[in-house]
PDB file of N, CA and C in Angstrom:
ATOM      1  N   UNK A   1       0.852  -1.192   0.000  1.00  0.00           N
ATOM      2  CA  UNK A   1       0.000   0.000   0.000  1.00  0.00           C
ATOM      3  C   UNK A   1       0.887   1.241   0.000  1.00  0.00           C
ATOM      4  N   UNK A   2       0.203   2.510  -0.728  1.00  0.00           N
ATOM      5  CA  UNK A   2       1.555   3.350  -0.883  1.00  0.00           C
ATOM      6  C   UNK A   2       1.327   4.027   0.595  1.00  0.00           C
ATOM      7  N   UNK A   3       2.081   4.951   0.855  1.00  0.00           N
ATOM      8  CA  UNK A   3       2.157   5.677   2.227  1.00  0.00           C
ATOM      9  C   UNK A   3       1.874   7.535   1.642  1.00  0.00           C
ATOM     10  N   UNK A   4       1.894   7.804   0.547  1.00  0.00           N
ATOM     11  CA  UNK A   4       1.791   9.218   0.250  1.00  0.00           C
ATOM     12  C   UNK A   4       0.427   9.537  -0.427  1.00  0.00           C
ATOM     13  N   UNK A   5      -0.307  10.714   0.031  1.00  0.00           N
ATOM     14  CA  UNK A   5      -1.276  10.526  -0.206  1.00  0.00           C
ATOM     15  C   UNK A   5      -2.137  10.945  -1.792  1.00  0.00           C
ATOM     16  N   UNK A   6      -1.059  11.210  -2.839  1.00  0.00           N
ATOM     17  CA  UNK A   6      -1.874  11.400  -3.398  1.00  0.00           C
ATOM     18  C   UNK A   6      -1.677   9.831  -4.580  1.00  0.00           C
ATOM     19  N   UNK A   7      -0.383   8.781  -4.138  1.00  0.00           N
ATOM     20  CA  UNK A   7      -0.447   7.590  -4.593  1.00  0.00           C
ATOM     21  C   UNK A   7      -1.898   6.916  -4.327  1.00  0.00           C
ATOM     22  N   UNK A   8      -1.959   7.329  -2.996  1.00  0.00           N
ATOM     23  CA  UNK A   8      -3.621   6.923  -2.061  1.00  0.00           C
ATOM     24  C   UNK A   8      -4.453   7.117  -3.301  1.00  0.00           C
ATOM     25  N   UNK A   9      -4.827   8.065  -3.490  1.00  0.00           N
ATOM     26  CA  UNK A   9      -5.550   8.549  -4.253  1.00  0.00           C
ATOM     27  C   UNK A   9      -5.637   7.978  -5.486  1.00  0.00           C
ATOM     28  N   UNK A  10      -4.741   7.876  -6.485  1.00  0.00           N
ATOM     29  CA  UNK A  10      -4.694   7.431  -7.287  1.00  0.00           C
ATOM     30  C   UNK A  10      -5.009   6.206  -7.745  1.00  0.00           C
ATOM     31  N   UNK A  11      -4.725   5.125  -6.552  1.00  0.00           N
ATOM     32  CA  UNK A  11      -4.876   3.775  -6.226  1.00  0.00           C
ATOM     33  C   UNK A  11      -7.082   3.848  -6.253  1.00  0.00           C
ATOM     34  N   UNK A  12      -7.206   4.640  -5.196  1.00  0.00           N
ATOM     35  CA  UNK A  12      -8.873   4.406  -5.544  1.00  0.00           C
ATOM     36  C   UNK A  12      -9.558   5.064  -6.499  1.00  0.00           C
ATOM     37  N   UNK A  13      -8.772   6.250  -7.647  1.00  0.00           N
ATOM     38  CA  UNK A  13      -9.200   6.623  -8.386  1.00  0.00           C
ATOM     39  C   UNK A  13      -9.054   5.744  -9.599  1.00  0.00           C
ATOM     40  N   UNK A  14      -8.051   5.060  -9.510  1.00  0.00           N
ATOM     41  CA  UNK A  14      -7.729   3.680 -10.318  1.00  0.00           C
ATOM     42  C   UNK A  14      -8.876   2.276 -10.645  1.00  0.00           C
ATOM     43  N   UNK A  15      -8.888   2.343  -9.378  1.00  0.00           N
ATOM     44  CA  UNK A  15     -10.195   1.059  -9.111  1.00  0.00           C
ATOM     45  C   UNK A  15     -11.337   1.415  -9.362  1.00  0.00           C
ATOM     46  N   UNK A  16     -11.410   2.816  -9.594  1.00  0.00           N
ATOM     47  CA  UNK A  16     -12.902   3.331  -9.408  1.00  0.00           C
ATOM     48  C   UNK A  16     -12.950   3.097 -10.941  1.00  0.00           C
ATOM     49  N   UNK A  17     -12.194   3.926 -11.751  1.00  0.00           N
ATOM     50  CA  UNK A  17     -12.022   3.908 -13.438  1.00  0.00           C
ATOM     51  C   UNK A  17     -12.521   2.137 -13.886  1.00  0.00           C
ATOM     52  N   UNK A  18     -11.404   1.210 -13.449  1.00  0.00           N
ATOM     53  CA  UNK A  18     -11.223  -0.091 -13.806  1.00  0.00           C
ATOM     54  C   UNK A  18     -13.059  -1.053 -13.392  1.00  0.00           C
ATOM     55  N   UNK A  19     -13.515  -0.563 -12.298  1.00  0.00           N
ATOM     56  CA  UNK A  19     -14.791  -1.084 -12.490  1.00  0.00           C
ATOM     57  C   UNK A  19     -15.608  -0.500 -13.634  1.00  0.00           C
ATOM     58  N   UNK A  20     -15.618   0.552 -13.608  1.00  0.00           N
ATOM     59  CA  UNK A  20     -16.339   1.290 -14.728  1.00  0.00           C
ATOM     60  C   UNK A  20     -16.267   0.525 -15.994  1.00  0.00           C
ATOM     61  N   UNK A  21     -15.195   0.540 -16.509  1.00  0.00           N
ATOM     62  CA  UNK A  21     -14.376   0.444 -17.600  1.00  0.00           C
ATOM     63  C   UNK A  21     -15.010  -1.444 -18.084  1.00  0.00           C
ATOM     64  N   UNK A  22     -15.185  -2.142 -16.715  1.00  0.00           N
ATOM     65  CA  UNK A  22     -15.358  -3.666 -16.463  1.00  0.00           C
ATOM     66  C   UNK A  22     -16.597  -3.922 -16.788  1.00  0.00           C
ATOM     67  N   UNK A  23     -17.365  -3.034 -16.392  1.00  0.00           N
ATOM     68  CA  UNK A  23     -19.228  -2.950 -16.696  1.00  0.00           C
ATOM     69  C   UNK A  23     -19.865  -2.324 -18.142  1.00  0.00           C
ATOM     70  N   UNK A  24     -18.651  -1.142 -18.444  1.00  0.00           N
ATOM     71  CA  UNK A  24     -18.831  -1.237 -19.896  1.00  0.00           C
ATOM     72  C   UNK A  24     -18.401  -2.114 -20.925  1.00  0.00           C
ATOM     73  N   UNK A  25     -17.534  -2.684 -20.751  1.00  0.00           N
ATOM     74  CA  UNK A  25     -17.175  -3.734 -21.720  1.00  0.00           C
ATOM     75  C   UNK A  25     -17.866  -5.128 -21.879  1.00  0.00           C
ATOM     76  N   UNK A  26     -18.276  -5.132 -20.238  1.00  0.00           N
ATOM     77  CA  UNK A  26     -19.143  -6.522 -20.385  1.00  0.00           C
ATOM     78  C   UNK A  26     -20.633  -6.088 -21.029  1.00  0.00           C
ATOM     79  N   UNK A  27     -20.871  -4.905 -20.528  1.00  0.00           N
ATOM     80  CA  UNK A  27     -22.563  -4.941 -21.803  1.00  0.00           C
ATOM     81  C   UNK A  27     -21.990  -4.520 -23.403  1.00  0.00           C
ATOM     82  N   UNK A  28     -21.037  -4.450 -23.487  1.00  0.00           N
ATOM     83  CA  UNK A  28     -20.868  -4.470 -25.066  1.00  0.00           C
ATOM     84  C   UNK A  28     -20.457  -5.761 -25.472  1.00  0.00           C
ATOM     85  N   UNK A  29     -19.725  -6.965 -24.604  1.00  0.00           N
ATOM     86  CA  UNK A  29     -19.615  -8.448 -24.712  1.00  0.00           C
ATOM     87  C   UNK A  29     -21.328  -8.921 -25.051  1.00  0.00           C
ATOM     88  N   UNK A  30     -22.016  -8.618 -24.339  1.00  0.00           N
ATOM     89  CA  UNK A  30     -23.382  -8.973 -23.559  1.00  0.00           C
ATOM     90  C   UNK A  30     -24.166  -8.442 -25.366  1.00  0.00           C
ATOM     91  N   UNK A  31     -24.154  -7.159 -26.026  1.00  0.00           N
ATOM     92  CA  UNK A  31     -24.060  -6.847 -26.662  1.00  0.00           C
ATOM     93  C   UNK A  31     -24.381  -7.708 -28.334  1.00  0.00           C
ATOM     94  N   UNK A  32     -22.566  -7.418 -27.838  1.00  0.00           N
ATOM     95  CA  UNK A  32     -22.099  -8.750 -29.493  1.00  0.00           C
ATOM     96  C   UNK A  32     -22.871  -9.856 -29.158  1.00  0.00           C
ATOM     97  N   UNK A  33     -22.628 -10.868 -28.044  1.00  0.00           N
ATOM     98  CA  UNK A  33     -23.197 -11.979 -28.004  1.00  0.00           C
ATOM     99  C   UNK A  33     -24.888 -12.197 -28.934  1.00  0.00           C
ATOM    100  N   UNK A  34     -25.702 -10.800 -28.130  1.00  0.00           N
ATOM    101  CA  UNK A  34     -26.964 -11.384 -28.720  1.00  0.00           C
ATOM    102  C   UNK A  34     -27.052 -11.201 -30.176  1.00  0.00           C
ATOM    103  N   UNK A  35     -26.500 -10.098 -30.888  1.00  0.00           N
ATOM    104  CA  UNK A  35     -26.086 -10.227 -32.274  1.00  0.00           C
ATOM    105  C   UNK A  35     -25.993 -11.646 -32.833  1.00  0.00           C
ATOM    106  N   UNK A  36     -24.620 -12.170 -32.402  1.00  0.00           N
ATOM    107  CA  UNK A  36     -24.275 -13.465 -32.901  1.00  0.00           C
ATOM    108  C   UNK A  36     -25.521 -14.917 -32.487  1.00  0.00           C
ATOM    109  N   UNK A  37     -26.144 -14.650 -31.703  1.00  0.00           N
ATOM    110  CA  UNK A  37     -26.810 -15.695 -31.498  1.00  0.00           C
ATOM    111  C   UNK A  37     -28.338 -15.552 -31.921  1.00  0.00           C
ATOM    112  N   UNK A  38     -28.739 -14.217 -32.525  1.00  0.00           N
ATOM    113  CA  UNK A  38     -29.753 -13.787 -33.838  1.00  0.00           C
ATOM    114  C   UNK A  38     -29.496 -14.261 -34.912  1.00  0.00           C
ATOM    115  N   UNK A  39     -27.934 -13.995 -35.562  1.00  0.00           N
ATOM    116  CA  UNK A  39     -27.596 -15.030 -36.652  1.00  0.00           C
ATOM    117  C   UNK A  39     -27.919 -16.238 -36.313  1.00  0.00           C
ATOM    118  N   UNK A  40     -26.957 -17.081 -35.414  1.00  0.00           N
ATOM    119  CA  UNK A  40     -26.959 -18.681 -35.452  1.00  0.00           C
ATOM    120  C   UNK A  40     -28.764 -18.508 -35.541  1.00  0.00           C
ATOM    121  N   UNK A  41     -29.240 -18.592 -34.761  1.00  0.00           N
ATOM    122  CA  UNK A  41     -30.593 -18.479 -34.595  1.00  0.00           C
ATOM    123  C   UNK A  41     -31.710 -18.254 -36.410  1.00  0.00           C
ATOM    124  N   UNK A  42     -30.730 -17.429 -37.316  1.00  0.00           N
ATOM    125  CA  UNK A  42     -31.253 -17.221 -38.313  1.00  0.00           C
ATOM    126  C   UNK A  42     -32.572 -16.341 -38.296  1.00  0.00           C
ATOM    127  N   UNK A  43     -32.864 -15.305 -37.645  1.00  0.00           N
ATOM    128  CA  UNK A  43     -33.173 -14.557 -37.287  1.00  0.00           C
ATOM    129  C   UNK A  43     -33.000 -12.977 -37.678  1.00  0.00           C
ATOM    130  N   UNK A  44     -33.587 -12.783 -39.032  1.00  0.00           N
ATOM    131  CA  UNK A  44     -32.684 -11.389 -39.594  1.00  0.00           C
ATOM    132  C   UNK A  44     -33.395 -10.182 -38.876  1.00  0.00           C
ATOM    133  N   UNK A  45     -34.323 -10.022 -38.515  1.00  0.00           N
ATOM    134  CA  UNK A  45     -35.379  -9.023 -37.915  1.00  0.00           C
ATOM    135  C   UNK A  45     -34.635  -9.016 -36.681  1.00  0.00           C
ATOM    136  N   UNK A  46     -34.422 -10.147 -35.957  1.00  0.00           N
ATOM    137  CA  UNK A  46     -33.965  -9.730 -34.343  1.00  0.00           C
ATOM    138  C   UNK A  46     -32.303  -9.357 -34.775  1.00  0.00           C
ATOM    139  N   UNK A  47     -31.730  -9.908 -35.290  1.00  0.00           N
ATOM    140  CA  UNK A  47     -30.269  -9.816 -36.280  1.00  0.00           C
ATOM    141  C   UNK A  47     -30.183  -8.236 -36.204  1.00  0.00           C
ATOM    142  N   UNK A  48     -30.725  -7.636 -36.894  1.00  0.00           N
ATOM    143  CA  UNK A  48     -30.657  -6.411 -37.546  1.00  0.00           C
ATOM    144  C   UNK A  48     -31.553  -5.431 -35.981  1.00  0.00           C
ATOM    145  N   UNK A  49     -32.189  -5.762 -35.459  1.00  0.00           N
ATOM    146  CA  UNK A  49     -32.538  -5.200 -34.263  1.00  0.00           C
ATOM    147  C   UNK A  49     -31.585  -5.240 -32.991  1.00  0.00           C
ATOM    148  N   UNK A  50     -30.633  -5.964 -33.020  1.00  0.00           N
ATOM    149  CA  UNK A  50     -29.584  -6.503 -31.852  1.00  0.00           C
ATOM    150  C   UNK A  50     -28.621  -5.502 -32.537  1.00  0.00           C
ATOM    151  N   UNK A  51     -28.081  -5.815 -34.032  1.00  0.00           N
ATOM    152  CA  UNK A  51     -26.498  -4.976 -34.631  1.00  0.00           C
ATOM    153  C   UNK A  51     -27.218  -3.511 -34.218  1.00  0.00           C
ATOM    154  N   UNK A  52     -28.133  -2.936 -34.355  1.00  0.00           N
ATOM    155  CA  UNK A  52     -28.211  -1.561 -34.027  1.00  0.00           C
ATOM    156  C   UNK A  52     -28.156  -0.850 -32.659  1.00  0.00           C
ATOM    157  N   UNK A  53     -28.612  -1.809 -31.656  1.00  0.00           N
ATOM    158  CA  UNK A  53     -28.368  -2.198 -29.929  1.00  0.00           C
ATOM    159  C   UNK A  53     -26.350  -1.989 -30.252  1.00  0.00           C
ATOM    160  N   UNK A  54     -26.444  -2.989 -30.326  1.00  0.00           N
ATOM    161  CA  UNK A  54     -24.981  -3.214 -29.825  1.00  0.00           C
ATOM    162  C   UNK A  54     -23.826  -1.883 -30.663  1.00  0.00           C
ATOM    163  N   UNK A  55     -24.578  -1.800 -31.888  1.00  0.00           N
ATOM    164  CA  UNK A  55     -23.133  -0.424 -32.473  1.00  0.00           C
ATOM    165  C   UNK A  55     -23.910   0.452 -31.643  1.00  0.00           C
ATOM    166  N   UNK A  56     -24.977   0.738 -30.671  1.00  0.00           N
ATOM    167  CA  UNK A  56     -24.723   1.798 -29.922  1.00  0.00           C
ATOM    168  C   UNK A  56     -23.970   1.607 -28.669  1.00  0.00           C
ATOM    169  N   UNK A  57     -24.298   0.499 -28.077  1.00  0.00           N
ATOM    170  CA  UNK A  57     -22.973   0.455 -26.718  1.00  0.00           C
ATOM    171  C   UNK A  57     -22.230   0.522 -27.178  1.00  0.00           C
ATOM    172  N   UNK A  58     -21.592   0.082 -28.572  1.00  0.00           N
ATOM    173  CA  UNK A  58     -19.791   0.351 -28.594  1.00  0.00           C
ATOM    174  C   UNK A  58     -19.449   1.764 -29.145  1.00  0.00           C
ATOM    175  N   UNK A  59     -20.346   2.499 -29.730  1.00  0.00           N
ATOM    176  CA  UNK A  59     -20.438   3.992 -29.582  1.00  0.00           C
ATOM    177  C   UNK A  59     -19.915   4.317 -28.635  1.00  0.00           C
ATOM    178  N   UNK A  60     -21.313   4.186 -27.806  1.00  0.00           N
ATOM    179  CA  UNK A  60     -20.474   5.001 -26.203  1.00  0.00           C
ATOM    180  C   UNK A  60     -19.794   4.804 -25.342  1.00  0.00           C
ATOM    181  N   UNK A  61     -18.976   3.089 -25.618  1.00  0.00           N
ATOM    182  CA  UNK A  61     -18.073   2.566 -25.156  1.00  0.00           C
ATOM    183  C   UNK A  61     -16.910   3.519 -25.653  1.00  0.00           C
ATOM    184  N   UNK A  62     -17.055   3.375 -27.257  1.00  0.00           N
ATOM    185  CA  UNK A  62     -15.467   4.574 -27.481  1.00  0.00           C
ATOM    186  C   UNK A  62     -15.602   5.840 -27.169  1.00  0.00           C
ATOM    187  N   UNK A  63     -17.029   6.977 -26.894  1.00  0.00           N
ATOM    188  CA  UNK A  63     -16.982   8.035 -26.794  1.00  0.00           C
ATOM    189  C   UNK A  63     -16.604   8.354 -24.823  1.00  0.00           C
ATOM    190  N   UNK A  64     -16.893   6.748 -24.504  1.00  0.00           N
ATOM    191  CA  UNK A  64     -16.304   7.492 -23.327  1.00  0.00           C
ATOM    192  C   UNK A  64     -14.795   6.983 -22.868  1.00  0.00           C
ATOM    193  N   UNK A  65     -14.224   6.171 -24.111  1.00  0.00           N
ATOM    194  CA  UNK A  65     -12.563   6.071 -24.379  1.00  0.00           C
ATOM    195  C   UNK A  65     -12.047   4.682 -23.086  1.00  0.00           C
ATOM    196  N   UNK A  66     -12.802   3.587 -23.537  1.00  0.00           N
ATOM    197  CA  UNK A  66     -12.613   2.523 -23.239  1.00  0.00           C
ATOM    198  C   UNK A  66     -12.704   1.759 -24.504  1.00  0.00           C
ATOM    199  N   UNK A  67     -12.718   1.798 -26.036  1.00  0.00           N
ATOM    200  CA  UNK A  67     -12.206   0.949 -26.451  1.00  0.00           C
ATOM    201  C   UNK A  67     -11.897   2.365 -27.584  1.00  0.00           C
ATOM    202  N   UNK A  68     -10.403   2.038 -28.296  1.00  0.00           N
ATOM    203  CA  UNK A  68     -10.151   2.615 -29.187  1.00  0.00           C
ATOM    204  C   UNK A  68     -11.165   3.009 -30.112  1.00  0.00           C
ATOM    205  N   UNK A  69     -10.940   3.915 -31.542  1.00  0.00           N
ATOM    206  CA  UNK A  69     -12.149   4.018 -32.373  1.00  0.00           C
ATOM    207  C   UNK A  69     -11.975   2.746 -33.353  1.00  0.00           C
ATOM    208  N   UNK A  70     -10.552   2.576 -33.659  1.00  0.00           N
ATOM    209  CA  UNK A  70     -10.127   1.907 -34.548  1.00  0.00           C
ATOM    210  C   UNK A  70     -10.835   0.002 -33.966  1.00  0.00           C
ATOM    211  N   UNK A  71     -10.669   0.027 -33.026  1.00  0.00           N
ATOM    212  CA  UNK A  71     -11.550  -1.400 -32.629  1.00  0.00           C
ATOM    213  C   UNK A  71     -12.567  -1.584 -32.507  1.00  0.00           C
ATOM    214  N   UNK A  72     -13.778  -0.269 -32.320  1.00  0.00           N
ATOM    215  CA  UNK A  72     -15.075  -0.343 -32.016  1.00  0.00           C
ATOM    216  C   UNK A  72     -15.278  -0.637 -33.804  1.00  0.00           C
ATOM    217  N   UNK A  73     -14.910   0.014 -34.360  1.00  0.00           N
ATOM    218  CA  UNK A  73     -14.816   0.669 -35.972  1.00  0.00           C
ATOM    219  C   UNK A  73     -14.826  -1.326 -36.486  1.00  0.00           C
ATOM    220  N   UNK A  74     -13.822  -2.003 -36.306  1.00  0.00           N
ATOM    221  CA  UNK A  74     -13.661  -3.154 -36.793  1.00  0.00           C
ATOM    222  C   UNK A  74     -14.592  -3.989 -36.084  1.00  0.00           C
ATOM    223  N   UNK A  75     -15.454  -4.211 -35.030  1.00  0.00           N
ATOM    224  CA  UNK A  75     -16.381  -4.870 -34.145  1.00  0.00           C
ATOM    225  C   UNK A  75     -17.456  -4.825 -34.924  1.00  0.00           C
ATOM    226  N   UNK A  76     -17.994  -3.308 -35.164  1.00  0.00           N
ATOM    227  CA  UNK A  76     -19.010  -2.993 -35.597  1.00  0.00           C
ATOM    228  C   UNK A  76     -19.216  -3.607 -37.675  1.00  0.00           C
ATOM    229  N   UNK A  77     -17.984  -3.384 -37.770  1.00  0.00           N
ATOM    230  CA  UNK A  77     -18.156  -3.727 -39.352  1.00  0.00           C
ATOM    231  C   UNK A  77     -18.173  -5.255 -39.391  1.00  0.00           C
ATOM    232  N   UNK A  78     -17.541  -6.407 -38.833  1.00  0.00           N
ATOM    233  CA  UNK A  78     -17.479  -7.825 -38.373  1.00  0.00           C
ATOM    234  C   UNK A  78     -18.927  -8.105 -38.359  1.00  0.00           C
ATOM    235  N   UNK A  79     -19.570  -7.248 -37.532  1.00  0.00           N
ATOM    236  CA  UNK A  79     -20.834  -7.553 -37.272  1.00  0.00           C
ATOM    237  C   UNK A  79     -21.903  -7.448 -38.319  1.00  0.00           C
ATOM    238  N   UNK A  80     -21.972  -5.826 -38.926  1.00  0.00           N
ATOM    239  CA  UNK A  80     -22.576  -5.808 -40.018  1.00  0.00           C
ATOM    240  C   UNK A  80     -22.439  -6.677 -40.757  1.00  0.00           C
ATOM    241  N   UNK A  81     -21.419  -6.724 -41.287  1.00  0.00           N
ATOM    242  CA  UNK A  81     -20.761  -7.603 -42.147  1.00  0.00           C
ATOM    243  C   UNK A  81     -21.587  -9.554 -42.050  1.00  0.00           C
ATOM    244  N   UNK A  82     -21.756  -9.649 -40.626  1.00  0.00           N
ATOM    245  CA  UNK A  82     -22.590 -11.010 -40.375  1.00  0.00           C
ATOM    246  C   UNK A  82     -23.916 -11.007 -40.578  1.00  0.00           C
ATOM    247  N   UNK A  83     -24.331 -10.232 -40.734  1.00  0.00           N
ATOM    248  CA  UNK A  83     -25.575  -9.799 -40.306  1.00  0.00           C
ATOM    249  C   UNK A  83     -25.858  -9.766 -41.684  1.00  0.00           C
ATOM    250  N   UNK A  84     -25.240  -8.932 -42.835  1.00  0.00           N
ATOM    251  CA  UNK A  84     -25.800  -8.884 -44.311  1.00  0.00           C
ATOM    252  C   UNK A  84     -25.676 -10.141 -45.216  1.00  0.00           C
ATOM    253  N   UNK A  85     -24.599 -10.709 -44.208  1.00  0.00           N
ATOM    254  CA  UNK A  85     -24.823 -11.920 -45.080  1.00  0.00           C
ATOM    255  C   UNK A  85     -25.168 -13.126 -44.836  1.00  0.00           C
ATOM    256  N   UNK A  86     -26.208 -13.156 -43.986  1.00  0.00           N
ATOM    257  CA  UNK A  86     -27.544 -13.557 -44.049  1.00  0.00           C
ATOM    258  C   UNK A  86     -28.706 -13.367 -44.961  1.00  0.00           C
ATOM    259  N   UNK A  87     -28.782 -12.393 -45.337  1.00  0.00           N
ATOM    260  CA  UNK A  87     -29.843 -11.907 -46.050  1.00  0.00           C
ATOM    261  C   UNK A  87     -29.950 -12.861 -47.983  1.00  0.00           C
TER     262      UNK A  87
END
């Protein structure tokens, strides 16, 4: 444990970020998942109702700078990308 206090600080301003950061990523996991299991499912209506759900959590996953743009950017196109070709 550090002994100075603004290490202190940093340490619970740290943990505080890292939960945050833990709860957004898992509803954008939570997210993709139902996407992908609209496909398997064969399901283009819920398909195409889930990809528009989920490119918005990873929106505001990158606008609030927990995942790069460049990775939300490739998530989101993967997905489309599954999703159209179904159709």
């Amino acid at each position: 444990m550090a002994n100075i206090k603004s290490a202190k600080k940093r340490i619970l301003v740290n943990r505080t970020k890292m939960e945050r950061n833990k709860a957004i990523k898992s509803g954008v996991k939570t997210a993709v998942k139902k996407v992908y299991a609209a496909i398997e499912a064969k399901d283009q209506e819920a398909a195409k109702a889930a990809l528009l759900n989920a490119t918005s959590v990873i929106d505001k996953a990158t606008r609030k700078g927990v995942y790069h743009k460049n990775t939300s950017a490739r998530k989101v196109s993967r997905m489309s990308k599954a999703v159209n070709e179904m159709a």
